[in-house]
C-alpha atoms as a PDB file:
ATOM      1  CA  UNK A   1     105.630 106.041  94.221  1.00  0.00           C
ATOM      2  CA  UNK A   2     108.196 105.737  96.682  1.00  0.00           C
ATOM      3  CA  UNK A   3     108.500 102.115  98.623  1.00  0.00           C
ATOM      4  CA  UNK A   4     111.598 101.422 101.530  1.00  0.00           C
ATOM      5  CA  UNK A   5     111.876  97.799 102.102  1.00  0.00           C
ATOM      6  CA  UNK A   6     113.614  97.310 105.512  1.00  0.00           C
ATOM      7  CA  UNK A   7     115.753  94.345 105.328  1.00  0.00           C
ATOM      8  CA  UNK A   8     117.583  92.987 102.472  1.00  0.00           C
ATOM      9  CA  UNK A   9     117.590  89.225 103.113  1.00  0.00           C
ATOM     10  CA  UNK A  10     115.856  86.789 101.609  1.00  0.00           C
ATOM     11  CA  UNK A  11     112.103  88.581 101.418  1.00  0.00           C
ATOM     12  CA  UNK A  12     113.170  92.110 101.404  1.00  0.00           C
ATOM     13  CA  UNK A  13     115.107  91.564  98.624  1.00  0.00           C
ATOM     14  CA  UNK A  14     112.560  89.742  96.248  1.00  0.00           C
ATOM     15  CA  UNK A  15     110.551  92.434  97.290  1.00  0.00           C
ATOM     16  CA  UNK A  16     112.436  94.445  95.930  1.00  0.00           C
ATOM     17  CA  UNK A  17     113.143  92.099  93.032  1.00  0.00           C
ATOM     18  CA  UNK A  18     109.071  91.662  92.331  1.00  0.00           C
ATOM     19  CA  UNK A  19     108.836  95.358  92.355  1.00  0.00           C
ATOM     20  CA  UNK A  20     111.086  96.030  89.498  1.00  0.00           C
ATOM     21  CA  UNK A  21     109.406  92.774  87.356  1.00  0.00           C
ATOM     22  CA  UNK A  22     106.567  94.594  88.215  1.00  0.00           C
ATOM     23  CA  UNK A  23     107.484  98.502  87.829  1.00  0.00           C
ATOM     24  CA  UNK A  24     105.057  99.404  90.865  1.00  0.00           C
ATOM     25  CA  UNK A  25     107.268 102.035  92.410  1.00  0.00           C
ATOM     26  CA  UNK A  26     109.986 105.159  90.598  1.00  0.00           C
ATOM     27  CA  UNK A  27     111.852 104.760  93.751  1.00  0.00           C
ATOM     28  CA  UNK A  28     113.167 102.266  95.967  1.00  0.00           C
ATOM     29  CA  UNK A  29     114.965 102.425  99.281  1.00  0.00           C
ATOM     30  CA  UNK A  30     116.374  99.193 100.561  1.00  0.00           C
ATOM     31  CA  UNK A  31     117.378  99.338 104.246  1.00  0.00           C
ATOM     32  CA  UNK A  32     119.642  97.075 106.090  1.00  0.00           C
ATOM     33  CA  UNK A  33     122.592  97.152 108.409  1.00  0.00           C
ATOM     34  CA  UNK A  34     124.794  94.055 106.653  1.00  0.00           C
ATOM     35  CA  UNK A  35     126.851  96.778 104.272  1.00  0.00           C
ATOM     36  CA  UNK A  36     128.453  93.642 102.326  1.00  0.00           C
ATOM     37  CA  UNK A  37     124.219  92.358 101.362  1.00  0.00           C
ATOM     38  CA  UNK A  38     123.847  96.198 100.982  1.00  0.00           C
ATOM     39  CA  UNK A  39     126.597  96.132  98.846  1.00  0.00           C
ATOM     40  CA  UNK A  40     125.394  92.583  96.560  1.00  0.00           C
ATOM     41  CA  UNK A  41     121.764  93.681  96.219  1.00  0.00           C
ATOM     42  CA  UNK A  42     122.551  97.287  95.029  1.00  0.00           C
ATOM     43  CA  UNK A  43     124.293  95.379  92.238  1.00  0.00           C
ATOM     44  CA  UNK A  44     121.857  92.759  91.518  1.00  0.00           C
ATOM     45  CA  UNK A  45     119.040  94.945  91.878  1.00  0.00           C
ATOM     46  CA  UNK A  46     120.282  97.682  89.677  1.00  0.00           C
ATOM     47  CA  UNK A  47     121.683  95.520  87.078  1.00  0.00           C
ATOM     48  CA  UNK A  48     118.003  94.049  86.674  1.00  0.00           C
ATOM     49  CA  UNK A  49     117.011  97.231  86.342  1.00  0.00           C
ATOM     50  CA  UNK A  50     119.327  97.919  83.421  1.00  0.00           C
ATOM     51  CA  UNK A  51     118.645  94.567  81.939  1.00  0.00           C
ATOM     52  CA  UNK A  52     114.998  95.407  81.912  1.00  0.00           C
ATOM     53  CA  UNK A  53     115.836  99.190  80.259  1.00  0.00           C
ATOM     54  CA  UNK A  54     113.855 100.762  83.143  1.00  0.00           C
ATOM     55  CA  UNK A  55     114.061 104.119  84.964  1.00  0.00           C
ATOM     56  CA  UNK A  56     113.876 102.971  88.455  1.00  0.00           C
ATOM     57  CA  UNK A  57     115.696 104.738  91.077  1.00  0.00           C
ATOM     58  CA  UNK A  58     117.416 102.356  93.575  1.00  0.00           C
ATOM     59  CA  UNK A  59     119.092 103.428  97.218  1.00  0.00           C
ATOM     60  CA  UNK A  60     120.510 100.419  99.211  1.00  0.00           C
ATOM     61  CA  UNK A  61     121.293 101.603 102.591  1.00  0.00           C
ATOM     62  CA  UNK A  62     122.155 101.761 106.342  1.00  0.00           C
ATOM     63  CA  UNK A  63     120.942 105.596 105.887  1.00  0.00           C
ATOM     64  CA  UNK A  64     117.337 106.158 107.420  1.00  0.00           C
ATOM     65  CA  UNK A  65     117.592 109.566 106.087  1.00  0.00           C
ATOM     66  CA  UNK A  66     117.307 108.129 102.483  1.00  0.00           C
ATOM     67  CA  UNK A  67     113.587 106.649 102.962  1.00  0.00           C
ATOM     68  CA  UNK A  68     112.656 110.608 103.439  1.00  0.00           C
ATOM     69  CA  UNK A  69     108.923 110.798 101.929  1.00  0.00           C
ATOM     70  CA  UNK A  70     107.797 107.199 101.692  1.00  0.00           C
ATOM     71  CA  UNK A  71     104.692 106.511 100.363  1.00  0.00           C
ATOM     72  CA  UNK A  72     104.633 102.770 101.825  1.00  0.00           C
ATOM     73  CA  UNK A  73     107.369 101.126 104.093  1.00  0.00           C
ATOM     74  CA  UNK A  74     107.815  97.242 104.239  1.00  0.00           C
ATOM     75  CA  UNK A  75     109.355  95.492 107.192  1.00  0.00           C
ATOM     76  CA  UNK A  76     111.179  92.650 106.583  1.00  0.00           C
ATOM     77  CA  UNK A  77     113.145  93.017 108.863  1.00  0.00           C
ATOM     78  CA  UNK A  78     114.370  90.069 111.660  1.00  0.00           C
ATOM     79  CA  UNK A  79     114.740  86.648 112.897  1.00  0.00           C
ATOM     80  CA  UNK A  80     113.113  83.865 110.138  1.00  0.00           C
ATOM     81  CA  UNK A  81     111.441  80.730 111.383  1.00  0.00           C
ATOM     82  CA  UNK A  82     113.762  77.759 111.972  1.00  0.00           C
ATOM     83  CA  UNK A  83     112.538  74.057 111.496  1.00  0.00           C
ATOM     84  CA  UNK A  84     110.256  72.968 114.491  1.00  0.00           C
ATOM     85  CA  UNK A  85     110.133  76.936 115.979  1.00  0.00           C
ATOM     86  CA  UNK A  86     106.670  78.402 115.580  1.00  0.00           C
ATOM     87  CA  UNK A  87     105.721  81.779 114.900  1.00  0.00           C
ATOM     88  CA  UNK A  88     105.159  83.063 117.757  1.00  0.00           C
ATOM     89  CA  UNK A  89     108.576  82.297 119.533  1.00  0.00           C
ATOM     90  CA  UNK A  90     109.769  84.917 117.023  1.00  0.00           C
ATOM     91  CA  UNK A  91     107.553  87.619 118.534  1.00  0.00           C
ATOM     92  CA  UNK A  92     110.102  88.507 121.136  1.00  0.00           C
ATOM     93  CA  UNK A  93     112.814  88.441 119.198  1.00  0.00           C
ATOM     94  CA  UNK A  94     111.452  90.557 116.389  1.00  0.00           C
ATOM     95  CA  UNK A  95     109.646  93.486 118.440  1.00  0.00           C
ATOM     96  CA  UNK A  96     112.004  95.347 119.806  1.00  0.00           C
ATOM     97  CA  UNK A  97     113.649  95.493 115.909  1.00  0.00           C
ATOM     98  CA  UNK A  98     110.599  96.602 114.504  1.00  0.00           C
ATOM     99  CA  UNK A  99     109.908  99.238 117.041  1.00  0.00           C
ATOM    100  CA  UNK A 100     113.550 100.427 116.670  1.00  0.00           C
ATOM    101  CA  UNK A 101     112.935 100.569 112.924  1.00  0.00           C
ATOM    102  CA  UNK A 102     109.308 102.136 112.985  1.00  0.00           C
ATOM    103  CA  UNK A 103     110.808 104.634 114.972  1.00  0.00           C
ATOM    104  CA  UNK A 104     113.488 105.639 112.561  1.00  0.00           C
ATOM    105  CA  UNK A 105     110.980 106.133 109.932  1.00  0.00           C
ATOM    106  CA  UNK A 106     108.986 108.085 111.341  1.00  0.00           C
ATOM    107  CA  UNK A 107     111.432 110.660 111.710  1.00  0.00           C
ATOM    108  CA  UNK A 108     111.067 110.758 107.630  1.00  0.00           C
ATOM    109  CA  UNK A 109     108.137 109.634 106.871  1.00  0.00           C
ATOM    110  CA  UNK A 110     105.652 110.656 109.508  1.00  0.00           C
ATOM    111  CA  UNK A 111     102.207 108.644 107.719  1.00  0.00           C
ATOM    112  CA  UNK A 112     103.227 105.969 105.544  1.00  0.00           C
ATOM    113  CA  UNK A 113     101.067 102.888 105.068  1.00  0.00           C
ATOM    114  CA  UNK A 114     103.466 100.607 107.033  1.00  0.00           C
ATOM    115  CA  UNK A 115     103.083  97.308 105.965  1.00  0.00           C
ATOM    116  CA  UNK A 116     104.743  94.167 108.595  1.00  0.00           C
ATOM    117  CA  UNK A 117     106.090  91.078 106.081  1.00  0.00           C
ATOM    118  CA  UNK A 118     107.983  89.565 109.635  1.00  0.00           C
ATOM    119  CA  UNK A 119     106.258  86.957 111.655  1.00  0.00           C
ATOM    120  CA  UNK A 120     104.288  86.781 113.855  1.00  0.00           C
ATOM    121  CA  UNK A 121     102.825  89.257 111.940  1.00  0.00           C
ATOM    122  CA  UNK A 122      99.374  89.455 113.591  1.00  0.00           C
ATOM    123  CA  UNK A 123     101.290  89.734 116.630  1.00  0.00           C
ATOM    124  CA  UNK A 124     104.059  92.419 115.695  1.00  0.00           C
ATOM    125  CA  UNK A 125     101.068  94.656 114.201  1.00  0.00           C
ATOM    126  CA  UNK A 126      99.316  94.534 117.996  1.00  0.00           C
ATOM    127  CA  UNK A 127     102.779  95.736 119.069  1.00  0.00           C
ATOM    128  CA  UNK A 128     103.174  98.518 116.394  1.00  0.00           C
ATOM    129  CA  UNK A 129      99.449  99.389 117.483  1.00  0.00           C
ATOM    130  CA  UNK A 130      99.498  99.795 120.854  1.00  0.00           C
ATOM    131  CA  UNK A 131     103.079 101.921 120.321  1.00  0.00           C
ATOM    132  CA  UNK A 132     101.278 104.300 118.754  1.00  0.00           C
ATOM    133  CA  UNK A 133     103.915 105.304 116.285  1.00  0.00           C
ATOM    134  CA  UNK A 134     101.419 105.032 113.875  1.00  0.00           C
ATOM    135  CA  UNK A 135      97.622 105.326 112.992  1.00  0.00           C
ATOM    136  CA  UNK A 136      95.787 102.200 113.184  1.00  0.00           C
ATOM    137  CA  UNK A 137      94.390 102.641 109.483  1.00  0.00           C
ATOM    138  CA  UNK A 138      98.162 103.015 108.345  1.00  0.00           C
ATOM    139  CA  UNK A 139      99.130  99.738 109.575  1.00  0.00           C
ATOM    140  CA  UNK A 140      98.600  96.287 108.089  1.00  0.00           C
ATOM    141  CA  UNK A 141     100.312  92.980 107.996  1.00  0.00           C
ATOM    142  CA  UNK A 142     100.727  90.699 105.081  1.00  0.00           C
ATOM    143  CA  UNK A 143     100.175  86.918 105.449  1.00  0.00           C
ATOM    144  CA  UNK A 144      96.633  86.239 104.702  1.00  0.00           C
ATOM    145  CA  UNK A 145      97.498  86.721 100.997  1.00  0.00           C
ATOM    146  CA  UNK A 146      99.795  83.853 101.441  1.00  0.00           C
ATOM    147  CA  UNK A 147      97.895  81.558 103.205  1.00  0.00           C
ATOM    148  CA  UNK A 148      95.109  82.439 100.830  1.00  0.00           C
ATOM    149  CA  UNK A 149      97.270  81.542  97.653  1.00  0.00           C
ATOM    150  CA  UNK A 150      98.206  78.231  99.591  1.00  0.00           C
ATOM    151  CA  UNK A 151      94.523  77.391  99.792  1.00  0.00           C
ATOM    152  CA  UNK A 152      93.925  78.426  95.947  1.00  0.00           C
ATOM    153  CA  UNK A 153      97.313  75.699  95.312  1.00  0.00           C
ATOM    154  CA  UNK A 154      96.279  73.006  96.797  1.00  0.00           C
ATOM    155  CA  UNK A 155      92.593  72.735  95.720  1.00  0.00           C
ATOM    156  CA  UNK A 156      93.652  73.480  92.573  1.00  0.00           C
ATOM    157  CA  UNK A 157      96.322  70.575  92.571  1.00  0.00           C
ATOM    158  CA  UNK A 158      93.774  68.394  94.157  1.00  0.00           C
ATOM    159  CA  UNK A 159      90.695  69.386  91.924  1.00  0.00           C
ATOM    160  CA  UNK A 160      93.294  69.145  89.043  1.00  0.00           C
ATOM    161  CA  UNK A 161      92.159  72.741  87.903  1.00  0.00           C
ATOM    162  CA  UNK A 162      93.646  75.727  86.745  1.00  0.00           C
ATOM    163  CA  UNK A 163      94.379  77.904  89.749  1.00  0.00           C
ATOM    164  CA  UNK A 164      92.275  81.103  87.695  1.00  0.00           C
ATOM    165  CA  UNK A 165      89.162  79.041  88.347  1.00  0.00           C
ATOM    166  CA  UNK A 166      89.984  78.195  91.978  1.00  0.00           C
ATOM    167  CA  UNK A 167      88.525  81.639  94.218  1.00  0.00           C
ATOM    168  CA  UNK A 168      89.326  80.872  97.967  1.00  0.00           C
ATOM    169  CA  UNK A 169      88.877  82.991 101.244  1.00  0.00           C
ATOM    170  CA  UNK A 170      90.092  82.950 104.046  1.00  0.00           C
ATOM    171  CA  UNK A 171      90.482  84.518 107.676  1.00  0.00           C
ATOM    172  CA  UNK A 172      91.902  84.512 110.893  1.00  0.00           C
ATOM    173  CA  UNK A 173      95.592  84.370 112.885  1.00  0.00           C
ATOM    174  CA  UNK A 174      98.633  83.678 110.392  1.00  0.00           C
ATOM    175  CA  UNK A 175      99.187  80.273 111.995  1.00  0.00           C
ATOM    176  CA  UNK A 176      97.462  76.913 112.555  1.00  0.00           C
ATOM    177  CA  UNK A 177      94.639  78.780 113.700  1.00  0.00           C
ATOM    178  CA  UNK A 178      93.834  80.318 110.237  1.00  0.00           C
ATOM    179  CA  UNK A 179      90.024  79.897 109.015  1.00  0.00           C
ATOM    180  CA  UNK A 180      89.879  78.436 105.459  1.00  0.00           C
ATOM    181  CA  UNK A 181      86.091  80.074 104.558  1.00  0.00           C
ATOM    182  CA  UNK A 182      85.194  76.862 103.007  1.00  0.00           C
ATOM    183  CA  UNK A 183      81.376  78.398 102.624  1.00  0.00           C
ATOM    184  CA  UNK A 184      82.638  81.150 100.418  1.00  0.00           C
ATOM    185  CA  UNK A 185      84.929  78.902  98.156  1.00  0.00           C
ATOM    186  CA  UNK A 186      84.154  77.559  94.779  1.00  0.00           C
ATOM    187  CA  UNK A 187      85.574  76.109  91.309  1.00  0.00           C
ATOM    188  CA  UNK A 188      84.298  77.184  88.304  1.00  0.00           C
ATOM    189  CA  UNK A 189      81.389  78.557  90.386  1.00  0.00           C
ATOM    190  CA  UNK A 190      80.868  75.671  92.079  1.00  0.00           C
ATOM    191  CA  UNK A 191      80.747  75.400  95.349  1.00  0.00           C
ATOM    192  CA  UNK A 192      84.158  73.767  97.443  1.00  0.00           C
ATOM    193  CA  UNK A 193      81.584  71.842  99.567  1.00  0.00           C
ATOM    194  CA  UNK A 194      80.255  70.130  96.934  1.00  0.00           C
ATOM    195  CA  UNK A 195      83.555  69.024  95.494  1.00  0.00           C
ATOM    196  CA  UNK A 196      85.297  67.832  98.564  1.00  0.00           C
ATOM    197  CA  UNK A 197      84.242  65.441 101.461  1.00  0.00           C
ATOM    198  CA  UNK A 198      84.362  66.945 104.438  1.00  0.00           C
ATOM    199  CA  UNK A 199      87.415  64.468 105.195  1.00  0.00           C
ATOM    200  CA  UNK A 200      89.527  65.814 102.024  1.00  0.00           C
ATOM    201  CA  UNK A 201      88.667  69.331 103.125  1.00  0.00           C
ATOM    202  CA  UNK A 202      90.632  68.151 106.324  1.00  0.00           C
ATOM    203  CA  UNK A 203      93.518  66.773 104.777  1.00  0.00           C
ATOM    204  CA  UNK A 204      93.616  70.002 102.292  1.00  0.00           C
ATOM    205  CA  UNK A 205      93.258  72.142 105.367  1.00  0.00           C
ATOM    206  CA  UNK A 206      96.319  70.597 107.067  1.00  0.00           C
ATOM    207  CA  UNK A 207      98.420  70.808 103.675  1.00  0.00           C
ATOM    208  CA  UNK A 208      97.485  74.757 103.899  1.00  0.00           C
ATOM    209  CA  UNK A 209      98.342  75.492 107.442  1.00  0.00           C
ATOM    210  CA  UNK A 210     101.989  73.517 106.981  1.00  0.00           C
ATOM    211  CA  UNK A 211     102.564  75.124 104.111  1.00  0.00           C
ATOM    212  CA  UNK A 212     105.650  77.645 105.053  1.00  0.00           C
ATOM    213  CA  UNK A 213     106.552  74.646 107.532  1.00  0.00           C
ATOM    214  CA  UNK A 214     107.658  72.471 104.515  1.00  0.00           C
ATOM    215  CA  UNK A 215     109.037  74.923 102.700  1.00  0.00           C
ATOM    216  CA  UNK A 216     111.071  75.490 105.950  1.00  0.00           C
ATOM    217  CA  UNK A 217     111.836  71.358 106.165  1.00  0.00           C
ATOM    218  CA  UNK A 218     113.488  71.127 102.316  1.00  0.00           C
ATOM    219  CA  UNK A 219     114.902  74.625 102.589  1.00  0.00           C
ATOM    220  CA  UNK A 220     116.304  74.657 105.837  1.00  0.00           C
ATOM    221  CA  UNK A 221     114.691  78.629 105.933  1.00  0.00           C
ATOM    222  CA  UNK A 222     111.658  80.141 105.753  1.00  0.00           C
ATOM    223  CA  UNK A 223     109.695  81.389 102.429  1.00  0.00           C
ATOM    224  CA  UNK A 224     110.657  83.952 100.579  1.00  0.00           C
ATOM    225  CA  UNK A 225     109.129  83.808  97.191  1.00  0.00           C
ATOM    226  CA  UNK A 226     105.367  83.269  97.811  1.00  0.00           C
ATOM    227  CA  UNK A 227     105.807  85.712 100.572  1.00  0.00           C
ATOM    228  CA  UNK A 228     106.978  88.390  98.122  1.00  0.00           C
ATOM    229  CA  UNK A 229     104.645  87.571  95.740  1.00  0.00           C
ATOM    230  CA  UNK A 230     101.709  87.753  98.133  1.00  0.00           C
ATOM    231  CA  UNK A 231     103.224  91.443  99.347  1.00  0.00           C
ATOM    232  CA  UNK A 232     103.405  92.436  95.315  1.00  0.00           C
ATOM    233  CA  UNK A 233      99.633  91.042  95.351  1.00  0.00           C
ATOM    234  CA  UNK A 234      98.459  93.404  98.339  1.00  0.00           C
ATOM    235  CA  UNK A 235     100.358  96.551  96.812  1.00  0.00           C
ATOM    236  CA  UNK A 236      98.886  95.371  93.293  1.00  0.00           C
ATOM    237  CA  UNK A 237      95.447  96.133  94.981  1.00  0.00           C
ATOM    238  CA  UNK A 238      96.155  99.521  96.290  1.00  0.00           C
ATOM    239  CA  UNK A 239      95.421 100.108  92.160  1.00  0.00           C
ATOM    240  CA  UNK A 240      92.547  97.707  91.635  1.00  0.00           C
ATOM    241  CA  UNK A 241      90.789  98.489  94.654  1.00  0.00           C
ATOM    242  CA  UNK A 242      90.146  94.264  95.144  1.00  0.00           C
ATOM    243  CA  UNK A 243      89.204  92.908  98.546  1.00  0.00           C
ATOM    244  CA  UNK A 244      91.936  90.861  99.726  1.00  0.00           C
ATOM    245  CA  UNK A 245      92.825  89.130 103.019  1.00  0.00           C
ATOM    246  CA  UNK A 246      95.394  90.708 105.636  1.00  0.00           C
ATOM    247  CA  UNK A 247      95.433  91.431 109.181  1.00  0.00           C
ATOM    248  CA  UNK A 248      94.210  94.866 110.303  1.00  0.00           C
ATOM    249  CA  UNK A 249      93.472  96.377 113.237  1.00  0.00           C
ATOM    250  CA  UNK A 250      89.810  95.775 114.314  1.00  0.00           C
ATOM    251  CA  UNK A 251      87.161  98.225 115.647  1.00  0.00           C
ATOM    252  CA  UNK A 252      84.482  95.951 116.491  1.00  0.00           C
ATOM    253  CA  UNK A 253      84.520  93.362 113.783  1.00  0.00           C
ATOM    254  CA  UNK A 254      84.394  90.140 115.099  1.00  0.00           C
ATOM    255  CA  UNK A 255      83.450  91.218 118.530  1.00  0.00           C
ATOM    256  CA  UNK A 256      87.060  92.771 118.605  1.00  0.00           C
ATOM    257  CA  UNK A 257      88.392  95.960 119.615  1.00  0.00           C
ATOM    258  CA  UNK A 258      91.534  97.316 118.870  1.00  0.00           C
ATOM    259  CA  UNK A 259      93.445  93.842 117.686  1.00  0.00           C
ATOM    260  CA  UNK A 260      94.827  92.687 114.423  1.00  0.00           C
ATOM    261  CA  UNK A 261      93.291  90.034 112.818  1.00  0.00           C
ATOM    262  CA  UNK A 262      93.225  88.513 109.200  1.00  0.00           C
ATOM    263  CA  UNK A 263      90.303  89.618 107.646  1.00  0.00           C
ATOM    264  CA  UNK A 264      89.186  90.690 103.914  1.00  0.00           C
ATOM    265  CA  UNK A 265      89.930  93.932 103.564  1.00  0.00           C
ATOM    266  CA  UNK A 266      90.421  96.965 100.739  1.00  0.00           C
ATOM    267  CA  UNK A 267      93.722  98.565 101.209  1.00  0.00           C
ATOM    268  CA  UNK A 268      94.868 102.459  99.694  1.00  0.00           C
ATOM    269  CA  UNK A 269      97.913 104.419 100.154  1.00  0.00           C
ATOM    270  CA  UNK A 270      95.499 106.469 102.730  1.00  0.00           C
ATOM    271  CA  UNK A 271      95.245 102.910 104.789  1.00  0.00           C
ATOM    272  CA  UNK A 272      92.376 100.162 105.048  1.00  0.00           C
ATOM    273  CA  UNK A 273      89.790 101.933 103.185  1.00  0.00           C
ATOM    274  CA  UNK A 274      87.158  99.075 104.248  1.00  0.00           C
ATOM    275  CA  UNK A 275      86.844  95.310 105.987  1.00  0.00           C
ATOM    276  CA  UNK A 276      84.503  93.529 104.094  1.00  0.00           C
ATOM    277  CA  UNK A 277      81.495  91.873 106.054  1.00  0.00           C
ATOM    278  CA  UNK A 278      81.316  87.838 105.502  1.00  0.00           C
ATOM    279  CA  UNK A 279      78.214  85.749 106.357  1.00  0.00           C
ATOM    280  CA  UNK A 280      80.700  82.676 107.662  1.00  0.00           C
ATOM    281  CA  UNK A 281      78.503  79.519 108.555  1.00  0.00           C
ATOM    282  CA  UNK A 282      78.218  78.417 112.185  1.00  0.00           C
ATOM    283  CA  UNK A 283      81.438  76.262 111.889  1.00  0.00           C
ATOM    284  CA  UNK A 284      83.394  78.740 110.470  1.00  0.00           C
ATOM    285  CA  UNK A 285      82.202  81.247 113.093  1.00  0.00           C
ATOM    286  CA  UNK A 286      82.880  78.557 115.815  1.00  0.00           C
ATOM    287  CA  UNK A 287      86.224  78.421 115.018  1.00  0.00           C
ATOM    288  CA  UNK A 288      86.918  81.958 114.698  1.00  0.00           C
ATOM    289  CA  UNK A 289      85.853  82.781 118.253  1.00  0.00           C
ATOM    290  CA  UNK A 290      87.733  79.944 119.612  1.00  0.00           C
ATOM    291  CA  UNK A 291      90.593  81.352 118.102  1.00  0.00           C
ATOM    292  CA  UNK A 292      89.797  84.721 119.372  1.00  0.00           C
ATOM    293  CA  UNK A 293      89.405  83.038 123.013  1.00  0.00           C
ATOM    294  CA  UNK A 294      92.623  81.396 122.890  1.00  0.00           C
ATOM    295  CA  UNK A 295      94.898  84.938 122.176  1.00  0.00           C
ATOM    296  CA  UNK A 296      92.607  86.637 124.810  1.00  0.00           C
ATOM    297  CA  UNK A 297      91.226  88.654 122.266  1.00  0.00           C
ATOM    298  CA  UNK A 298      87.518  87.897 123.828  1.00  0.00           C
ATOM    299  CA  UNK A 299      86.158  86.259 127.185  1.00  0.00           C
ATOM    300  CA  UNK A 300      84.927  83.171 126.557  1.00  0.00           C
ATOM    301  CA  UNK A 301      80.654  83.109 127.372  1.00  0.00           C
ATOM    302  CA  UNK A 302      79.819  81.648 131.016  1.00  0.00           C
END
């Protein structure tokens, strides 16, 4: 399998990095236009490649013509979060770079499953959308993952639980609208409701949605790890055929048409092969379509 990562900074390159701990692709084409990273991550890269005795083939490049064939492109490309910016401040300043860059692939690789890592990624993937450089079934954005695996951390470090026995959901906009499904999530089959007061499952709902906000605090830039990890997760999938959450385009889910929105889904090379149907309770559905009235993605009822 052939993956281009586009951007070599601090995601695209533990991409890249998880990929080759991972051995999920033969090839890998990392794209960027800083030739002195190009330069430091074609050496780090292919000397863990060597250190792990593996046969992976490694292109580090300003070169579009080298992602040729792609079976899946990342973009990881752009601006990061700063302390105190939100996400969506970054949507201006990383559109116009993705477009640019979706462009350029298609040239090569007219269908990949194009796959946005940049934020705001719910936002960017409406952009790619309604460009129509792509199919809607080809692109998805990763983030849910993430937030997910926040949710699984901190009930687990709450709960004092291994995190194998934690098994979250959860749906919605990558920001502090994000719906943790507490009706869906359980410990050791129990249920989270019954665990938690409804005042802890406040206080662990805040400590999920600043998550990549105090990583940004301490590090003084965004996340890169857990983001890379949750992008290994999602291509880890494409194998096991597990339902996992991302933004996709929407046809109708939700009351939705033609918007991206986190949602459990089952992802393939050929695209979103299927959005899985959740009963949420009325809270949880509350606060979906209030979230859904505030981007204008529905009317609100009169």
């Amino acid at each position: 399998m052939k993956i281009t990562i586009i951007g070599a900074g601090n995601v695209g390159s533990s991409v890249a990095y998880a990929l080759i701990l991972r051995e999920l692709a033969n090839e890998i084409v990392l794209v960027d236009v800083n030739e002195d990273l190009l330069i430091a991550k074609e050496l780090e890269l292919s000397q863990s490649i060597a250190a792990l005795n593996l046969d992976i083939e490694l292109t580090c490049t300003k070169d579009y013509s080298c992602t040729k064939n792609s079976d899946i492109v990342l973009f990881s490309a752009g601006f990061a979060r700063k302390d105190g910016q939100s996400r969506e401040e970054l949507l201006q300043l990383n559109t116009n770079i993705m477009l640019d860059c979706a462009k350029k692939i298609k040239d090569f690789s007219p269908d990949p499953l194009f796959i946005i890592l940049t934020n705001p990624v719910d936002f960017l993937l409406n952009t790619l959308y309604e460009s129509g450089i792509f199919s809607s079934k080809k692109i998805v954005a990763m983030a849910g993952v993430l937030d997910n695996a926040r949710f699984k951390y901190e009930v687990a470090k709450k709960l004092k639980t291994k995190i194998s026995s934690v098994d979250t959901r959860l749906i919605g906009f990558h920001n502090d609208d994000m719906v943790l499904v507490k009706s869906y999530a359980s410990v050791k089959n129990q249920k989270l409701g019954e665990l938690l007061s409804e005042e802890e499952f406040e206080d662990l709902e805040n400590e999920v949605k600043t998550g990549g906000a105090k990583v940004i605090k301490h590090l003084k830039t965004s996340a890169y790890l857990a983001p890379a990890s949750a992008c290994v997760r999602m291509l880890e999938s494409i194998r096991s055929g597990e339902f996992l959450p991302m933004s996709v385009i929407l046809h109708g889910e939700f009351g939705v048409q033609n918007k991206a929105l986190g949602t459990m889904a089952r992802l393939g090379l050929e695209g979103v092969v299927e959005i899985m149907k959740l009963e949420l309770n009325d809270e949880e559905k509350d606060k979906v379509k209030k979230s859904l009235i505030k981007y204008q993605y529905i009317k609100e009822d009169k």
